[in-house]
N, C-alpha and C. Protein backbone atom coordinates (compact mmCIF):
# COMPACT_ATOMS: atom_id res chain seq x y z
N UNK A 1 0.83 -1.20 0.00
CA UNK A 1 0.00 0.00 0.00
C UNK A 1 0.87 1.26 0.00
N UNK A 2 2.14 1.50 0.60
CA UNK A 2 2.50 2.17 0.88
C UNK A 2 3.31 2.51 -0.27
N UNK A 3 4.39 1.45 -0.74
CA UNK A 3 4.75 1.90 -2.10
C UNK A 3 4.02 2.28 -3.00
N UNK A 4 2.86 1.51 -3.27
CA UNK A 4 1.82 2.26 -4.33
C UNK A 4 1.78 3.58 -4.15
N UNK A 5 1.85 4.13 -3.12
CA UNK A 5 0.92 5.58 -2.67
C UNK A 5 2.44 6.40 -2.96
N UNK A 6 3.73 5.41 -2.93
CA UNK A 6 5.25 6.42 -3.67
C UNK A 6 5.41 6.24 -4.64
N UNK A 7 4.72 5.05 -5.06
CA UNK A 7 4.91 4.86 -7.04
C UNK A 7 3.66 6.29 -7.40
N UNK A 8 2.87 6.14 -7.13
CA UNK A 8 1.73 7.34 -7.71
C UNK A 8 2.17 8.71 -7.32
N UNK A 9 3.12 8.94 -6.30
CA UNK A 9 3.55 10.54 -5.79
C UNK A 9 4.40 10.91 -6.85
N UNK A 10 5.25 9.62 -7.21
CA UNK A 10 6.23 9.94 -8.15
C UNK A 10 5.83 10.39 -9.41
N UNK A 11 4.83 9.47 -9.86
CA UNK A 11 4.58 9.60 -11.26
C UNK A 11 3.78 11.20 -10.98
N UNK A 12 3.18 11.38 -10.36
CA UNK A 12 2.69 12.61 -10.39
C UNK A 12 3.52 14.16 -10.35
N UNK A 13 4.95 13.56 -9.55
CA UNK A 13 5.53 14.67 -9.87
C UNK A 13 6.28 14.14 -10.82
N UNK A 14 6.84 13.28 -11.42
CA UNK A 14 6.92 13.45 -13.15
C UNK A 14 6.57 14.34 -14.05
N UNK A 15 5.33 13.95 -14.06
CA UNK A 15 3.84 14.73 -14.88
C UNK A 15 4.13 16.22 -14.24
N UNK A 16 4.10 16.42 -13.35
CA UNK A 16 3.94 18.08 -13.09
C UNK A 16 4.95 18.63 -13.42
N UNK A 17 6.53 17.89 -14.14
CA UNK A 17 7.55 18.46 -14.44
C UNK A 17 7.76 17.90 -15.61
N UNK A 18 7.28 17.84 -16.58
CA UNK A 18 7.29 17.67 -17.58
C UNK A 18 7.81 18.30 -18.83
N UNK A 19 7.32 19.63 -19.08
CA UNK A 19 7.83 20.23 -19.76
C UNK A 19 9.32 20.57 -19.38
N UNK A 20 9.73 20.90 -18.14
CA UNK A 20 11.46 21.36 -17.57
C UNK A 20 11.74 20.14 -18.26
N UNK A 21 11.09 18.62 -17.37
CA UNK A 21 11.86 17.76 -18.34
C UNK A 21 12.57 17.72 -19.87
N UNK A 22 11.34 18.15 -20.99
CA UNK A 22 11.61 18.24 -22.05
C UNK A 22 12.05 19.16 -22.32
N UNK A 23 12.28 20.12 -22.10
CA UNK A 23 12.84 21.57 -21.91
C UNK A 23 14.89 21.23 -21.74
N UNK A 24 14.99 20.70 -20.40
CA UNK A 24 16.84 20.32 -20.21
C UNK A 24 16.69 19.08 -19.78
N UNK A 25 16.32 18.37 -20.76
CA UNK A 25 17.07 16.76 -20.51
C UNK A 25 18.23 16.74 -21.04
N UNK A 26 19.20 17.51 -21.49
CA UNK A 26 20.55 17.18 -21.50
C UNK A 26 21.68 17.71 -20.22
N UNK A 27 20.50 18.62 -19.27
CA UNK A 27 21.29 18.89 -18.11
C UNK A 27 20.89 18.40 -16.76
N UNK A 28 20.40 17.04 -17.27
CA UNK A 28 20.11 16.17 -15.87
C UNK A 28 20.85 15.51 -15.47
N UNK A 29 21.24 14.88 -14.23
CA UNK A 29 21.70 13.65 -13.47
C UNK A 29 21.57 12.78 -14.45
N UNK A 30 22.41 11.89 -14.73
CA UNK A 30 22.06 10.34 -15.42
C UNK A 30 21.05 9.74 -14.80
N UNK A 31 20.94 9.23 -13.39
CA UNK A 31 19.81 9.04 -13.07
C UNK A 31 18.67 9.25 -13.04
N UNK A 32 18.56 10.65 -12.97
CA UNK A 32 17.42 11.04 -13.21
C UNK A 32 16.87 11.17 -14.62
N UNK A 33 17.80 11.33 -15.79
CA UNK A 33 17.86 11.16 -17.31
C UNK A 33 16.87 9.74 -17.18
N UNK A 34 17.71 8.62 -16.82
CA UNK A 34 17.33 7.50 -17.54
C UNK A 34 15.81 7.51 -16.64
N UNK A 35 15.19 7.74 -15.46
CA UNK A 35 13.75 7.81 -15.35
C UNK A 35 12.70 8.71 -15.77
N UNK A 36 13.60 9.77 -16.58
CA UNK A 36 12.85 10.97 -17.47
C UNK A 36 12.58 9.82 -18.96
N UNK A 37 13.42 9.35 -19.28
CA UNK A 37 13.43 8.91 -20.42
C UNK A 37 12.52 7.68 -20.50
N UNK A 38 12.25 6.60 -19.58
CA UNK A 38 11.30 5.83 -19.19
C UNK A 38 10.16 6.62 -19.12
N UNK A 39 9.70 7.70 -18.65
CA UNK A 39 8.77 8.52 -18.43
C UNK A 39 8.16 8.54 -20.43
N UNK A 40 9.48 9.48 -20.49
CA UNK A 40 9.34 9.41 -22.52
C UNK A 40 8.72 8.25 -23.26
N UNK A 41 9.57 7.45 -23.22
CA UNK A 41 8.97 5.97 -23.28
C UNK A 41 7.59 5.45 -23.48
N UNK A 42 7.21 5.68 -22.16
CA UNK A 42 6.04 5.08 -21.61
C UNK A 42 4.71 5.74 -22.53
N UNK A 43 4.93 7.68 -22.48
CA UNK A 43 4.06 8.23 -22.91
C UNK A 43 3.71 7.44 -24.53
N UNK A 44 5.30 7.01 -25.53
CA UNK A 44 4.76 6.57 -26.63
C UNK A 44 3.84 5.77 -26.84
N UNK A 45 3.93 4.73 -25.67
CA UNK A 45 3.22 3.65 -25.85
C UNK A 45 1.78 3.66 -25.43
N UNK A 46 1.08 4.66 -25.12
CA UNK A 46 -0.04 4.69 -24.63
C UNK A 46 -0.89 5.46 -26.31
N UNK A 47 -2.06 5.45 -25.36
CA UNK A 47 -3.19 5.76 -26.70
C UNK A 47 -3.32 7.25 -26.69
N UNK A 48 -2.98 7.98 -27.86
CA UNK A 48 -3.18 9.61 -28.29
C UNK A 48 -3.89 10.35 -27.28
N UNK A 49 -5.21 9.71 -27.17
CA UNK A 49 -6.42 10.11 -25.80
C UNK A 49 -5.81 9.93 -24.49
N UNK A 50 -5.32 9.40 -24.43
CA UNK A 50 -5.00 9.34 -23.09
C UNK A 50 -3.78 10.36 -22.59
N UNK A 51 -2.75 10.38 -23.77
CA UNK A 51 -1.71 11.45 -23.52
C UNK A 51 -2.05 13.12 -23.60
N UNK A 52 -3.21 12.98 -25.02
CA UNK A 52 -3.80 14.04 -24.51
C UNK A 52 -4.56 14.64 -23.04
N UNK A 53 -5.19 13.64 -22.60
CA UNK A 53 -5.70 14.32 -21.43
C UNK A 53 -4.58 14.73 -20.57
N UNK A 54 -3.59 13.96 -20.43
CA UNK A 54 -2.69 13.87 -19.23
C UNK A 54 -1.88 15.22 -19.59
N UNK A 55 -1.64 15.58 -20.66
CA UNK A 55 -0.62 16.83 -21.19
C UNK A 55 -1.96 18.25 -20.96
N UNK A 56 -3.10 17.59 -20.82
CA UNK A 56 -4.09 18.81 -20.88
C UNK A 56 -3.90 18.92 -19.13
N UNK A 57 -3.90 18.22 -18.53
CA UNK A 57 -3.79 17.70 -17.21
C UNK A 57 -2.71 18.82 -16.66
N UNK A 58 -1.69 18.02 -17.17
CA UNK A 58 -0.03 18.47 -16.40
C UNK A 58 0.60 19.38 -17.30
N UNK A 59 1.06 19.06 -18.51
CA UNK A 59 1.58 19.62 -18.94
C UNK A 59 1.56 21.15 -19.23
N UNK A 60 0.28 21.58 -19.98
CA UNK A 60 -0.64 22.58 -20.33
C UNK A 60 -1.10 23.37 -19.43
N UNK A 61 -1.49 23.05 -18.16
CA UNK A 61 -2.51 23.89 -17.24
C UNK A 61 -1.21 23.97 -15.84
N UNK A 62 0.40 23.53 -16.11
CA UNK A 62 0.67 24.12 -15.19
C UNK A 62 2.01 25.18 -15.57
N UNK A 63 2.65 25.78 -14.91
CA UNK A 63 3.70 26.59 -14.66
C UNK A 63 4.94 25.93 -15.19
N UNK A 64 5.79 26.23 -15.64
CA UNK A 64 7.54 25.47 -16.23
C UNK A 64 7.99 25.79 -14.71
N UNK A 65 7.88 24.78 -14.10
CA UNK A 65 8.52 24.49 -13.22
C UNK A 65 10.07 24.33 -12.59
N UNK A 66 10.64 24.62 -11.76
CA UNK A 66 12.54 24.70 -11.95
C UNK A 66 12.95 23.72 -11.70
C-alpha cells in the first residue's frame, strides 16, 4: 500500500515536471535522465487520448517548473 501511494507521488511529480523535463534533458543527473526517459517511453506507448488528457492535465494547465 504504501509503495503504491510512492509509485503514484512519483509519477505525479513526473507529470507536473514535464515540460522542464523536455525543456533540459541534456542537463540532468544520469539518473534522473534514464527515469525521465522511461517517463518518454512510456508516454509513446499509450493511446493519443489518453496522452492528450494527461498533457491537458499536467503539462498545459501548469507553470515550467525549476
Amino acid at each position: 500500500m504504501i509503495r503504491q501511494q510512492r509509485e503514484l507521488q512519483h509519477a505525479k511529480n513526473t507529470l507536473r515536471h514535464w515540460r522542464y523535463y523536455e525543456r533540459n534533458i541534456q542537463e540532468l543527473q544520469h539518473y534522473v535522465k534514464v527515469s525521465v526517459l522511461t517517463f518518454f517511453k512510456s508516454l509513446k506507448q499509450m493511446e493519443p487520448e489518453e496522452v492528450n488528457w494527461l498533457a491537458e492535465r499536467y503539462y498545459i494547465s501548469h507553470k515550467v517548473t525549476k
